[in-house]
C-alpha atoms as a PDB file:
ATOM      1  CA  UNK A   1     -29.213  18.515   1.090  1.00  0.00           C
ATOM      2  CA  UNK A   2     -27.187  21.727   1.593  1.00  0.00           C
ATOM      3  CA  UNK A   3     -27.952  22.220   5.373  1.00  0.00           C
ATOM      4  CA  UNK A   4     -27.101  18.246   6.541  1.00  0.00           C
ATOM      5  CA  UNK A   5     -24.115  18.147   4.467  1.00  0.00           C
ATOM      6  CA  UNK A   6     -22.328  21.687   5.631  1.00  0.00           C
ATOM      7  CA  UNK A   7     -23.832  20.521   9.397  1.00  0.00           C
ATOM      8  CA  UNK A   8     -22.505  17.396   9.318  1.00  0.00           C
ATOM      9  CA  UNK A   9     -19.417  19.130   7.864  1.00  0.00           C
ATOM     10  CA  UNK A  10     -18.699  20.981  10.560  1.00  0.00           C
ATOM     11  CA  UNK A  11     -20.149  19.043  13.632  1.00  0.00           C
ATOM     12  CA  UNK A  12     -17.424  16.228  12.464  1.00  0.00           C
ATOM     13  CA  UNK A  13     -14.464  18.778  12.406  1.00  0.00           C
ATOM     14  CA  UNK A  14     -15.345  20.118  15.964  1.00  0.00           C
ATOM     15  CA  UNK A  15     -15.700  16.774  17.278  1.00  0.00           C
ATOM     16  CA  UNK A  16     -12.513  15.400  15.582  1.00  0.00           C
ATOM     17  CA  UNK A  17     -10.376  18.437  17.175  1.00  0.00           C
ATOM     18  CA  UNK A  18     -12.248  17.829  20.867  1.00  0.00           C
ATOM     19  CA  UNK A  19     -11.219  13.778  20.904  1.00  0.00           C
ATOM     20  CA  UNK A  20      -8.133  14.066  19.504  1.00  0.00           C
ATOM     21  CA  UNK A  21      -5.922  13.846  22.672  1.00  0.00           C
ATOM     22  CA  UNK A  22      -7.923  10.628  23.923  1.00  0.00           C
ATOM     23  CA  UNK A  23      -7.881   8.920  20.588  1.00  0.00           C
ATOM     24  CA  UNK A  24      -4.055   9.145  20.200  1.00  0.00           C
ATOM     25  CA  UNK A  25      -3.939   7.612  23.387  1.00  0.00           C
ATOM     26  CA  UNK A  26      -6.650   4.368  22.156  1.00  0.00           C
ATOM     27  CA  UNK A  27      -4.624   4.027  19.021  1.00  0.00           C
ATOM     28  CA  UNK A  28      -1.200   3.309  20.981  1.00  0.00           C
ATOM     29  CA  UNK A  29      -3.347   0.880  23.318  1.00  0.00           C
ATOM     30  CA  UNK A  30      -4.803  -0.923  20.811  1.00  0.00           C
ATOM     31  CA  UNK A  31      -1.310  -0.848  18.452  1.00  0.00           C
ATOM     32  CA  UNK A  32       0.925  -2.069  21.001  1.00  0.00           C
ATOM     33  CA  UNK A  33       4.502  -0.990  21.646  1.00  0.00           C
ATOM     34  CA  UNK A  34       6.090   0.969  18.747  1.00  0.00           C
ATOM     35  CA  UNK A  35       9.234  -0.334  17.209  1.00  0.00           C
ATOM     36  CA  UNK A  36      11.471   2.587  18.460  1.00  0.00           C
ATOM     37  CA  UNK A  37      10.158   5.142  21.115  1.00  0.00           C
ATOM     38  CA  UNK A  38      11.256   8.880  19.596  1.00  0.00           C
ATOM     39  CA  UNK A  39      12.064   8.402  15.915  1.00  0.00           C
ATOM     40  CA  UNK A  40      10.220   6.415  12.713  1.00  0.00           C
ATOM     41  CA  UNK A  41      11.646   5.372   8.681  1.00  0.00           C
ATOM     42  CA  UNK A  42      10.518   8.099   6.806  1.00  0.00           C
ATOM     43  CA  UNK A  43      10.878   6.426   4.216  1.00  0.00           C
ATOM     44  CA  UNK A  44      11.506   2.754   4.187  1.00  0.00           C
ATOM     45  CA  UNK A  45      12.960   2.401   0.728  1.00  0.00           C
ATOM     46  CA  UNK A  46      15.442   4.281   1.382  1.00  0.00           C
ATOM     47  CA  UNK A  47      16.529   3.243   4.902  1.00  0.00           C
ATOM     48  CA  UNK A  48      16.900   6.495   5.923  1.00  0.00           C
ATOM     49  CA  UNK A  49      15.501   7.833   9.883  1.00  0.00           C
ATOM     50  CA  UNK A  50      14.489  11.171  10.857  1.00  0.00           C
ATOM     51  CA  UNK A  51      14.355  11.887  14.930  1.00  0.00           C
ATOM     52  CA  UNK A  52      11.591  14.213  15.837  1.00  0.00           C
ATOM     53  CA  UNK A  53      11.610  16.355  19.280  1.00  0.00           C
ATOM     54  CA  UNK A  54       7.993  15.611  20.692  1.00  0.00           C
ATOM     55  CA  UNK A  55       6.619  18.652  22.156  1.00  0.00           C
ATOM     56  CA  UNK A  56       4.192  18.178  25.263  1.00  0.00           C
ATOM     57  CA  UNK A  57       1.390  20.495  23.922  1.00  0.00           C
ATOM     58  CA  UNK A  58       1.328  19.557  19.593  1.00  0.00           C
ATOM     59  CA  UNK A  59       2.109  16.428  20.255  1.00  0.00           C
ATOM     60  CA  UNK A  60      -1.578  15.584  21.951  1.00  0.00           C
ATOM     61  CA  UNK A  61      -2.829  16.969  17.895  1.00  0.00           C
ATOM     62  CA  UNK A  62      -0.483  14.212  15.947  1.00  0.00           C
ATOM     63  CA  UNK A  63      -2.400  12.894  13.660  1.00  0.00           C
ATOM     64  CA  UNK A  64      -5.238  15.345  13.517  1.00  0.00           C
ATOM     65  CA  UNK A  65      -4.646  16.853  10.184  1.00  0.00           C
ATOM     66  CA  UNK A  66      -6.207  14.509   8.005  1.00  0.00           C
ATOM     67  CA  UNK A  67      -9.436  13.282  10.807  1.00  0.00           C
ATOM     68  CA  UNK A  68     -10.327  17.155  10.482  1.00  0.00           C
ATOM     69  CA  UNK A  69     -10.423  17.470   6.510  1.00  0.00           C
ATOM     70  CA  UNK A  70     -11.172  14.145   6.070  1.00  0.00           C
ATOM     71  CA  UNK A  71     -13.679  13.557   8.523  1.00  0.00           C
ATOM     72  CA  UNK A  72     -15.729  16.856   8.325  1.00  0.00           C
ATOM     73  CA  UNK A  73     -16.347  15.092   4.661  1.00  0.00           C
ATOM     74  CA  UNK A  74     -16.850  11.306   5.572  1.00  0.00           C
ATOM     75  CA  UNK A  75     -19.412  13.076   8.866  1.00  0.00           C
ATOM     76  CA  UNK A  76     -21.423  14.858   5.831  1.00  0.00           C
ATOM     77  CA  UNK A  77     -21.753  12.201   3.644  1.00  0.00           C
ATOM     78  CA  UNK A  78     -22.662   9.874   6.628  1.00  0.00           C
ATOM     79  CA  UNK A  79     -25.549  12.307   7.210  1.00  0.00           C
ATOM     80  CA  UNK A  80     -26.807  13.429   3.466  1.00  0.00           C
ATOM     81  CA  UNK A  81     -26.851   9.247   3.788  1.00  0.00           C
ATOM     82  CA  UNK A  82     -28.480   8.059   6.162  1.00  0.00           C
ATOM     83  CA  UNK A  83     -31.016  10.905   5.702  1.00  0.00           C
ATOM     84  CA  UNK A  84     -31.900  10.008   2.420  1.00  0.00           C
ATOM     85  CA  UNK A  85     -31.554   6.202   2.803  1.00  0.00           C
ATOM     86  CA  UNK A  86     -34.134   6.965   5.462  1.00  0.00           C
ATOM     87  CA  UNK A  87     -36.319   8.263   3.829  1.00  0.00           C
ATOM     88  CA  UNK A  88     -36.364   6.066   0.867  1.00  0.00           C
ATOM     89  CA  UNK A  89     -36.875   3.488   3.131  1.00  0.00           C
ATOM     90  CA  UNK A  90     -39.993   4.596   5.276  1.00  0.00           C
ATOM     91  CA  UNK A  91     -41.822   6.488   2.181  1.00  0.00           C
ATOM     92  CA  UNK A  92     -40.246   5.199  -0.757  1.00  0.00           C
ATOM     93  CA  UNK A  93     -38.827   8.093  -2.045  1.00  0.00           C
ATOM     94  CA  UNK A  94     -35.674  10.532  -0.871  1.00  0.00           C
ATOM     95  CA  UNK A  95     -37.493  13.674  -0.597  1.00  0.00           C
ATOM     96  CA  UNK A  96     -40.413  13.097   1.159  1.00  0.00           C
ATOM     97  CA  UNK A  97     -40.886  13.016   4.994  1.00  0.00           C
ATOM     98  CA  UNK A  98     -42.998  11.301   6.766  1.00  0.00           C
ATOM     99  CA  UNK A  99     -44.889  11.665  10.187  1.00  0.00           C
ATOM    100  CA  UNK A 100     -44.511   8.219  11.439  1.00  0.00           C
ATOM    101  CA  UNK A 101     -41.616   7.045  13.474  1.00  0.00           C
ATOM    102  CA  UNK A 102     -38.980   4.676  11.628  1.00  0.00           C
ATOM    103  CA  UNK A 103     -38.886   1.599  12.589  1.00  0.00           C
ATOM    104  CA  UNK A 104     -35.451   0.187  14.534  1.00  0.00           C
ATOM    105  CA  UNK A 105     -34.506  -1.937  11.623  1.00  0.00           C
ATOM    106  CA  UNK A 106     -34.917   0.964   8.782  1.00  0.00           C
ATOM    107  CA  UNK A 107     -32.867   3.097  11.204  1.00  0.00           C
ATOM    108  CA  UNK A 108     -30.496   0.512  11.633  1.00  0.00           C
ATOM    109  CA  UNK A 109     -30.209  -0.046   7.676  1.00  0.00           C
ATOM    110  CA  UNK A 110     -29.795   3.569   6.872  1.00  0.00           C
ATOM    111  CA  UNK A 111     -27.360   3.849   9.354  1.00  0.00           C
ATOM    112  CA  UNK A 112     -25.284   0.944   7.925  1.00  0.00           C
ATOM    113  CA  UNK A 113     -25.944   2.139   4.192  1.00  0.00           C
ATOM    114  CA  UNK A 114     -24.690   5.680   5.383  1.00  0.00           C
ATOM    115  CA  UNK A 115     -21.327   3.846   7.191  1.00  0.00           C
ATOM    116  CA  UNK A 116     -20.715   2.718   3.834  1.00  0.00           C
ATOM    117  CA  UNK A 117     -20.840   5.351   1.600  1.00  0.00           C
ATOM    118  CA  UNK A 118     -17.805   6.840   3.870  1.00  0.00           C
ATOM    119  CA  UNK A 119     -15.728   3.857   2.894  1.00  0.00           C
ATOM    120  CA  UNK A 120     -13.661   6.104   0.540  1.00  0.00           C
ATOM    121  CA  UNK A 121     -13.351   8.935   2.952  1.00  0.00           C
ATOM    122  CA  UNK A 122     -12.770   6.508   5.877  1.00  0.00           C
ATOM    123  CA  UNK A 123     -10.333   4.018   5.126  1.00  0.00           C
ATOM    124  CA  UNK A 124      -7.403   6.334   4.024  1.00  0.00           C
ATOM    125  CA  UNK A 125      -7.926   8.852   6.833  1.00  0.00           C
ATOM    126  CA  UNK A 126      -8.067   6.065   8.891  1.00  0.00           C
ATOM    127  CA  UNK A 127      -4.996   4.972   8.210  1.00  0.00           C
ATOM    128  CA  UNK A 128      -3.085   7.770   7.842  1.00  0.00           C
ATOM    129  CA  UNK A 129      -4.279   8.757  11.610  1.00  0.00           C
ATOM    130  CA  UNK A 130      -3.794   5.887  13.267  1.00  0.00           C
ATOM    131  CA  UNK A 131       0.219   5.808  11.356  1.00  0.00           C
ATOM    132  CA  UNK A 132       0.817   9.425  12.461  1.00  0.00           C
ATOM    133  CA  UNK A 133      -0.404   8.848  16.376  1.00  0.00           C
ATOM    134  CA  UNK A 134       1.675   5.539  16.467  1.00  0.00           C
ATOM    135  CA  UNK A 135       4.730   6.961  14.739  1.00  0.00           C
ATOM    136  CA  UNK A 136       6.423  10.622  15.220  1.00  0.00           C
ATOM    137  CA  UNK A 137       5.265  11.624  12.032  1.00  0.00           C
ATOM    138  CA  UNK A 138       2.927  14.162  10.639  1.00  0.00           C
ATOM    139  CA  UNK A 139      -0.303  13.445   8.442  1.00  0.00           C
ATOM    140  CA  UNK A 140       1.694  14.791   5.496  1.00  0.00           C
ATOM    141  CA  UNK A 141       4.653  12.608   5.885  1.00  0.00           C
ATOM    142  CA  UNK A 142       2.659   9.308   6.568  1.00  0.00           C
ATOM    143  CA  UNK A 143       0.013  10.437   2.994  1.00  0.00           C
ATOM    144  CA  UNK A 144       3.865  10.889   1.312  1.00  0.00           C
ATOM    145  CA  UNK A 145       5.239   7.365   2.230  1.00  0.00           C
ATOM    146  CA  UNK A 146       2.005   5.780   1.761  1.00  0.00           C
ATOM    147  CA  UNK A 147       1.981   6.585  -1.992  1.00  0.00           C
ATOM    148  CA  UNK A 148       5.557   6.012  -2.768  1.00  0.00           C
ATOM    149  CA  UNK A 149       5.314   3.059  -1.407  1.00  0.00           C
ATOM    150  CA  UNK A 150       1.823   1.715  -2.613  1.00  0.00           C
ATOM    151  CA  UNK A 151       0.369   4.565  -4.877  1.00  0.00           C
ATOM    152  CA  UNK A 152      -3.612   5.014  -3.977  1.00  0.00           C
ATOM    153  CA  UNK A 153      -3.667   1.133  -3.153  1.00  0.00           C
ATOM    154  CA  UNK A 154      -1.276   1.929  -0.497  1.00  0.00           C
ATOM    155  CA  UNK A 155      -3.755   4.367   0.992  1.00  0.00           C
ATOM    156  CA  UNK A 156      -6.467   1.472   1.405  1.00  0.00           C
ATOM    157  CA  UNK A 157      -4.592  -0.574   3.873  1.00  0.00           C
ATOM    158  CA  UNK A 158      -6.894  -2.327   6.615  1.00  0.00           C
ATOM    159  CA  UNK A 159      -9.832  -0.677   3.909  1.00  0.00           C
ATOM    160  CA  UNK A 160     -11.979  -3.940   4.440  1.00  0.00           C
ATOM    161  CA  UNK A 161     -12.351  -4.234   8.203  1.00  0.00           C
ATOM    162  CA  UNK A 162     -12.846  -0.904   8.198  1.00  0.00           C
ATOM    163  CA  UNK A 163     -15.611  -0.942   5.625  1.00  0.00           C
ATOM    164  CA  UNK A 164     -17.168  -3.874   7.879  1.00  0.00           C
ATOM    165  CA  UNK A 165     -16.953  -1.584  11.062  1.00  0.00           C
ATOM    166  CA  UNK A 166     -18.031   1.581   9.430  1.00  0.00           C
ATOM    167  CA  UNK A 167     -21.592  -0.312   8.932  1.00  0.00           C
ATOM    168  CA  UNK A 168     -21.852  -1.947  11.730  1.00  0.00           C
ATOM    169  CA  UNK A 169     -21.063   0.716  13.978  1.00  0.00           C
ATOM    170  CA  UNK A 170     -22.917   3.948  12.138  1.00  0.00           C
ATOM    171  CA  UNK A 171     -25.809   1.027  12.164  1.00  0.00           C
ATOM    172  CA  UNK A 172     -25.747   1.478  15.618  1.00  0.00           C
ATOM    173  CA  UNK A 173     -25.017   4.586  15.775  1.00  0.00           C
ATOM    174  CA  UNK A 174     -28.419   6.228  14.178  1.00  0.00           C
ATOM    175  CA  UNK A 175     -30.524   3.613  15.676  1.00  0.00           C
ATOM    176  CA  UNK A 176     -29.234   3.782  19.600  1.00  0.00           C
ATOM    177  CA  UNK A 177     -29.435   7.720  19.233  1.00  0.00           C
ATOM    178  CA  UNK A 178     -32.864   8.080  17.985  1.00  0.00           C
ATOM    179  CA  UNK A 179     -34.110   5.008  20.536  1.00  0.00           C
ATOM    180  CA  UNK A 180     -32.569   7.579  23.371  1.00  0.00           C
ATOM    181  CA  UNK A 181     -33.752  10.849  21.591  1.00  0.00           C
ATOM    182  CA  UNK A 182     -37.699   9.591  21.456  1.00  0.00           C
ATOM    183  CA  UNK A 183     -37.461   7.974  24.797  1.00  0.00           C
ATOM    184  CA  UNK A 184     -35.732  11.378  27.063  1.00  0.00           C
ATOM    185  CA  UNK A 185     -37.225  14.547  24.863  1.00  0.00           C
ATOM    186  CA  UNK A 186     -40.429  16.147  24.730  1.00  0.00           C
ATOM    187  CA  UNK A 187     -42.328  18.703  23.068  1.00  0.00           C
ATOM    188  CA  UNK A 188     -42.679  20.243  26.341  1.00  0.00           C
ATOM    189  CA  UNK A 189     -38.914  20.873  26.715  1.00  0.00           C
ATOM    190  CA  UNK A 190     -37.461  23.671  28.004  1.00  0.00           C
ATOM    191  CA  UNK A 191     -34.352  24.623  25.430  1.00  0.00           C
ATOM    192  CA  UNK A 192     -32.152  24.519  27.482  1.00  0.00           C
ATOM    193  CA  UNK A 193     -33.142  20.964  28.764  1.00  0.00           C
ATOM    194  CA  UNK A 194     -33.564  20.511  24.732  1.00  0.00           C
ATOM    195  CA  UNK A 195     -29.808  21.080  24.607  1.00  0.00           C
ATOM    196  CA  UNK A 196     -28.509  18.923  27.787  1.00  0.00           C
ATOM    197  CA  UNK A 197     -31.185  16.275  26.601  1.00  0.00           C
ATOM    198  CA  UNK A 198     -29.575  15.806  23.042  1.00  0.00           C
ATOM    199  CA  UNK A 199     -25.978  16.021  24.490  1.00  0.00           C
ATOM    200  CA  UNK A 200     -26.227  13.051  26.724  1.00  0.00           C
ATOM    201  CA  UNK A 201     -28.143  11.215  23.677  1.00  0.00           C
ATOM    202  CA  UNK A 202     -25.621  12.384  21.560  1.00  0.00           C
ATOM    203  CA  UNK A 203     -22.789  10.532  24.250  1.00  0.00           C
ATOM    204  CA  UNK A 204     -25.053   7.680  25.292  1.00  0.00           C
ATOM    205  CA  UNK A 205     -25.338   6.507  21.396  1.00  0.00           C
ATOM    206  CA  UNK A 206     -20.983   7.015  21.039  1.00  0.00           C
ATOM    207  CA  UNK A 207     -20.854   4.789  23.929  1.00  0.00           C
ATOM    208  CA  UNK A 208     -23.201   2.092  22.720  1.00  0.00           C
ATOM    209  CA  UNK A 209     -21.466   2.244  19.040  1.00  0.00           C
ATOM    210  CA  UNK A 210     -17.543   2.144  20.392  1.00  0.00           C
ATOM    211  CA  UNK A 211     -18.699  -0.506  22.460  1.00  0.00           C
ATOM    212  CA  UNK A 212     -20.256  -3.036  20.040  1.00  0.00           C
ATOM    213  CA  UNK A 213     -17.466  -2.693  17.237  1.00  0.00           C
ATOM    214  CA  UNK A 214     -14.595  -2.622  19.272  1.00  0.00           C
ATOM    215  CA  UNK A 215     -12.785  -5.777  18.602  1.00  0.00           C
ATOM    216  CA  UNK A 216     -13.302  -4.452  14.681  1.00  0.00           C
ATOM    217  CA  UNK A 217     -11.827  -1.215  15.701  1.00  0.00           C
ATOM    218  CA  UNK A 218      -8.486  -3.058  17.566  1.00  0.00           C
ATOM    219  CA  UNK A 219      -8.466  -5.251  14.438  1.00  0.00           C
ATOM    220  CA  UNK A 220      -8.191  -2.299  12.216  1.00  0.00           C
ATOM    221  CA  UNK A 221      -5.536  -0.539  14.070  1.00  0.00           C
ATOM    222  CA  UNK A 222      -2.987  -4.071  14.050  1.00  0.00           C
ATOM    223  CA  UNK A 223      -3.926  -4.270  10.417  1.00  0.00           C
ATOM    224  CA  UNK A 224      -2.857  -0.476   9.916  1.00  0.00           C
ATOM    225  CA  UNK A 225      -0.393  -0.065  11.499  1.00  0.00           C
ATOM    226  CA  UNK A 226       1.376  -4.092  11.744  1.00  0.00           C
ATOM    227  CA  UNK A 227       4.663  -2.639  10.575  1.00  0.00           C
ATOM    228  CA  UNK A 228       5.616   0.492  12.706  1.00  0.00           C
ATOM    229  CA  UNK A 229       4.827  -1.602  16.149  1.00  0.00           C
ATOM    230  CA  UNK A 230       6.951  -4.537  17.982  1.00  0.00           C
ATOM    231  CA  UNK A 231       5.268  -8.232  17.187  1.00  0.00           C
ATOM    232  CA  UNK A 232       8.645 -10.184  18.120  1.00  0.00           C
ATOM    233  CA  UNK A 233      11.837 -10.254  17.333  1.00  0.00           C
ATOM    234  CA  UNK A 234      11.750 -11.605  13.990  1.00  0.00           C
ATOM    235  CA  UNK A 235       8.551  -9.718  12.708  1.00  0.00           C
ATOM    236  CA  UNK A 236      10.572  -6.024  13.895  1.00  0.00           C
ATOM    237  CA  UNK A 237      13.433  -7.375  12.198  1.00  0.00           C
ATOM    238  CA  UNK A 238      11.424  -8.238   9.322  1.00  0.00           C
ATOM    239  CA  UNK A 239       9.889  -4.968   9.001  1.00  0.00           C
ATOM    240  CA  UNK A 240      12.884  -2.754   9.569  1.00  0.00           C
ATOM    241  CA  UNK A 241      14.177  -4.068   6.335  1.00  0.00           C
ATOM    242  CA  UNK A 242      11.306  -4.163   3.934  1.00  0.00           C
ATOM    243  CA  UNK A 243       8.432  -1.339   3.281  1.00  0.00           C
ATOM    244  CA  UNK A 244       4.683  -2.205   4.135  1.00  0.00           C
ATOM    245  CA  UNK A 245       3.483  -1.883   0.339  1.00  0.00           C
ATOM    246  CA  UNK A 246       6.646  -2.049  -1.888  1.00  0.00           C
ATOM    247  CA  UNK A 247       6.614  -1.671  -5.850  1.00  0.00           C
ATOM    248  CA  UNK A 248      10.589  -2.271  -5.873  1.00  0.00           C
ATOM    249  CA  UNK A 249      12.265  -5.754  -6.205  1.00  0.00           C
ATOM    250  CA  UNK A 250      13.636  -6.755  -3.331  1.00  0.00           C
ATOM    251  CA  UNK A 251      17.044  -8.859  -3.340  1.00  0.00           C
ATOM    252  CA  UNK A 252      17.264 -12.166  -2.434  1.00  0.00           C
ATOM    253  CA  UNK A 253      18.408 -12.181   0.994  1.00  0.00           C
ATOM    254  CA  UNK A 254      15.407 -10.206   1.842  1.00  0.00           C
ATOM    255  CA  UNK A 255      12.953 -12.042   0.218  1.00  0.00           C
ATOM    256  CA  UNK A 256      14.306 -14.672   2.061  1.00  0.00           C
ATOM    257  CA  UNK A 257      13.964 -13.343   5.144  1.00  0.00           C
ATOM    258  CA  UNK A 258      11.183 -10.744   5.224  1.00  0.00           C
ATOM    259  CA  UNK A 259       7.688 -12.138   5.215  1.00  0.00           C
ATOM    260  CA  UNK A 260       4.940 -10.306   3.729  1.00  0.00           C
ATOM    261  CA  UNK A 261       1.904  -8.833   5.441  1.00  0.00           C
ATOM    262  CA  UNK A 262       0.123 -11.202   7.174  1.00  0.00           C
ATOM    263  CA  UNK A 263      -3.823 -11.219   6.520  1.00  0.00           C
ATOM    264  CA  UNK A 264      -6.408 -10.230   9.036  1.00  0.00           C
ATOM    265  CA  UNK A 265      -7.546 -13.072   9.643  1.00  0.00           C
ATOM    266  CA  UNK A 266      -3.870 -14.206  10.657  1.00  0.00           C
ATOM    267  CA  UNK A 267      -3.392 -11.052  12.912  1.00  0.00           C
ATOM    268  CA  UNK A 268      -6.458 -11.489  14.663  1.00  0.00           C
ATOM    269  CA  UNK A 269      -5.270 -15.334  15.466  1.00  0.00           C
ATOM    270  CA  UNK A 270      -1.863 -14.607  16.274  1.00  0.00           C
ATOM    271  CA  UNK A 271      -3.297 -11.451  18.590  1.00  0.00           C
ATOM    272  CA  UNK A 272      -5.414 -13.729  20.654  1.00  0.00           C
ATOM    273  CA  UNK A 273      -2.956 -16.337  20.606  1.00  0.00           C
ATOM    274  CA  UNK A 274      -0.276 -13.987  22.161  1.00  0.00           C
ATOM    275  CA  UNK A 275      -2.528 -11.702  24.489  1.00  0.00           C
ATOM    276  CA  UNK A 276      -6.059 -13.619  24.680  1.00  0.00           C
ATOM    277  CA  UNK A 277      -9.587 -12.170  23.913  1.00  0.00           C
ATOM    278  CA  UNK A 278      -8.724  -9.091  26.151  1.00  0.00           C
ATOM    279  CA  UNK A 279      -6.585  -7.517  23.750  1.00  0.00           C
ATOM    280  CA  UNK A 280      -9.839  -7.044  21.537  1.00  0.00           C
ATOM    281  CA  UNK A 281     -10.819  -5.005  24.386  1.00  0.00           C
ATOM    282  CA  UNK A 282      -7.590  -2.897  24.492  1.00  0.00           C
ATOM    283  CA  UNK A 283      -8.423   0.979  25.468  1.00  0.00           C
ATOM    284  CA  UNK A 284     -12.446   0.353  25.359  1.00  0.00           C
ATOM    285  CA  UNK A 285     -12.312   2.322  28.313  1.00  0.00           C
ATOM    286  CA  UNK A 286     -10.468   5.590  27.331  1.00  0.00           C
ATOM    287  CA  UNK A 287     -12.609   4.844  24.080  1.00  0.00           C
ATOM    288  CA  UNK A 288     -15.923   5.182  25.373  1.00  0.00           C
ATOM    289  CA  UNK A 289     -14.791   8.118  27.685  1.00  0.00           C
ATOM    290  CA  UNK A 290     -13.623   9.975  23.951  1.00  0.00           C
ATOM    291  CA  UNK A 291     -16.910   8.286  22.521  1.00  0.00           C
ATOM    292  CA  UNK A 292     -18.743  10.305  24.805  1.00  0.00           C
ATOM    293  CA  UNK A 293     -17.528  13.726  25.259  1.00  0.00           C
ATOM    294  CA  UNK A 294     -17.246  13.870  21.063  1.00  0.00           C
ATOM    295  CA  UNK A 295     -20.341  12.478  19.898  1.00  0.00           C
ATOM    296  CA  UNK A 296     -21.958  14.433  22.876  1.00  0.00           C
ATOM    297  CA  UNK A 297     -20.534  17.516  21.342  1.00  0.00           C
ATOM    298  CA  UNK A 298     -20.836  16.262  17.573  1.00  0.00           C
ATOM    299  CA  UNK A 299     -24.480  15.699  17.989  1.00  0.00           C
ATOM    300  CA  UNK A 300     -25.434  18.906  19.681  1.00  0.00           C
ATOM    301  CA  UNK A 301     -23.694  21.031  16.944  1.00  0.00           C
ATOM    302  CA  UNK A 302     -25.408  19.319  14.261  1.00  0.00           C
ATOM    303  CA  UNK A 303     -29.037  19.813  15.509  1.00  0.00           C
ATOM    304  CA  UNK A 304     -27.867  23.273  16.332  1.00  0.00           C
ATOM    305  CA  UNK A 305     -26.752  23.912  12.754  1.00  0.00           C
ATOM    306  CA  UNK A 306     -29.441  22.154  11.259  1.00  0.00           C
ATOM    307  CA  UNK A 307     -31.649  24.300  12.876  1.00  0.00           C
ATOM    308  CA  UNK A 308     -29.959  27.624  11.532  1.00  0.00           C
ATOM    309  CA  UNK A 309     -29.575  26.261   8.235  1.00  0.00           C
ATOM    310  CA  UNK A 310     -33.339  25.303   8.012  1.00  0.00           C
ATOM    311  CA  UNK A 311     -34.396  28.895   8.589  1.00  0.00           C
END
């Protein structure tokens, strides 16, 4: 359990730090235009704005804080998983392995059982990412706000559709990567071609997963981050006045004038209505370019440390 757990570890910090620059620029495709351009409410109960400088070079890291310790977690839990779901399901018990090749639908299943066991890892780093690329503030500052305005249930914001795409897509994932894997490698494989082999699985099963939960994935990012980006007139007025997840009474004239959070459901009808069914496809390209190059990297650094580990 020790070796998938510290590779996964690690193989999901290295590939959080290489996609970083292309996933800032996914999240502000799929978020739309941000209320103001160079400055964000720290903290919208007290009305107060702070103006950042944004600096060409740190700026293409905003929002990597919490991805990197959050995801080197979620990445080995996905793995200590799936690995044991998978083996449960093709011998009936979690340490035993077996010879015979796992059927698509058991790899599918573990996959999906291993997408949600990240659910409490996933949906507040989520979050807290996709607030810190579409806003000028840091990981710290968005985790701050988020609890002073909603305490931990502030930190699950969007936490359903996330759940729902975490399964689907690590479903996907497992199953589209081992499909490749047994259908390019051989025994006979130089290492070398070993190693080129599992990176362009490794990409080939990123692109396939980014591409089939992609409307999920835009959905998400409205749901996180509805207040910090332009939906009209009276929604940014709306939401310059009144925090996403607010404990405080509010006075009268703002309750009177400051709707509450729509649902899901309600953003994803009011996006289509406004942009149509390409706006579900927002970024898919720049995504599946990321999708790639990480999982392409992620992938090969796993079997690499699971290798040395195993020793």
């Amino acid at each position: 359990m020790s070796a998938d757990f510290w590779a996964g570890y690690v193989s999901g910090a290295v590939g959080i730090i290489v996609g970083n620059p292309l996933d800032i620029l996914k999240t502000k495709l799929q978020a739309g235009t941000p209320r103001t351009p160079e400055s964000f409410p720290i903290a919208a109960v007290t009305g107060q704005t702070q103006t950042r400088k944004a600096f060409p070079w740190t700026s293409w890291l905003r929002g990597s804080a919490a991805p990197i310790l959050g995801y080197g977690a979620l990445n080995a839990l996905l793995f200590v998983t799936y690995n044991r779901s998978l083996s449960l399901l093709n011998t009936g018990s979690i340490s035993s392995d077996s010879p015979e090749r796992p059927s698509a639908w058991r790899l599918w299943t573990a996959g999906a059982l291993g997408g949600l066991a990240t659910f409490l890892v996933s949906a507040p780093t989520e979050l807290v990412k996709c607030r810190a690329q579409v806003s000028s503030q840091s990981s710290l500052e968005v985790t701050r706000a988020l609890w002073k305005q909603g305490k931990l249930r502030g930190l699950y914001l969007g936490g359903g559709v996330t759940s729902v795409r975490d399964a689907v897509g690590y479903g996907f994932y497992f199953w589209s990567y081992e499909l490749v894997k047994h259908a390019m490698t051989g025994e006979e494989d130089s290492q070398n071609q070993q190693a080129l082999k599992i990176l362009l699985c490794g990409g080939l099963a990123g692109v396939v997963t980014w591409t089939s939960i992609f409307p999920l994935d835009v959905l998400k990012t409205r749901v996180q981050t509805w207040d910090l980006v332009s939906r009209g007139q009276a929604s940014s007025i709306a939401n310059a006045s009144q925090p996403l997840l607010s404990d405080q009474p509010q006075s009268a004239d703002i309750r009177s004038t400051a709707p509450s959070r729509p649902s899901t459901f309600r953003i994803a009808r009011e996006a289509y209505a406004a942009e149509g069914v390409s706006v579900f496809f927002r970024g898919l390209a720049i995504c599946n370019v990321r999708a790639f190059i990480v999982n392409a990297v992620q992938w090969a650094a796993y079997e690499y440390l699971m290798k040395q580990l195993a020793r």
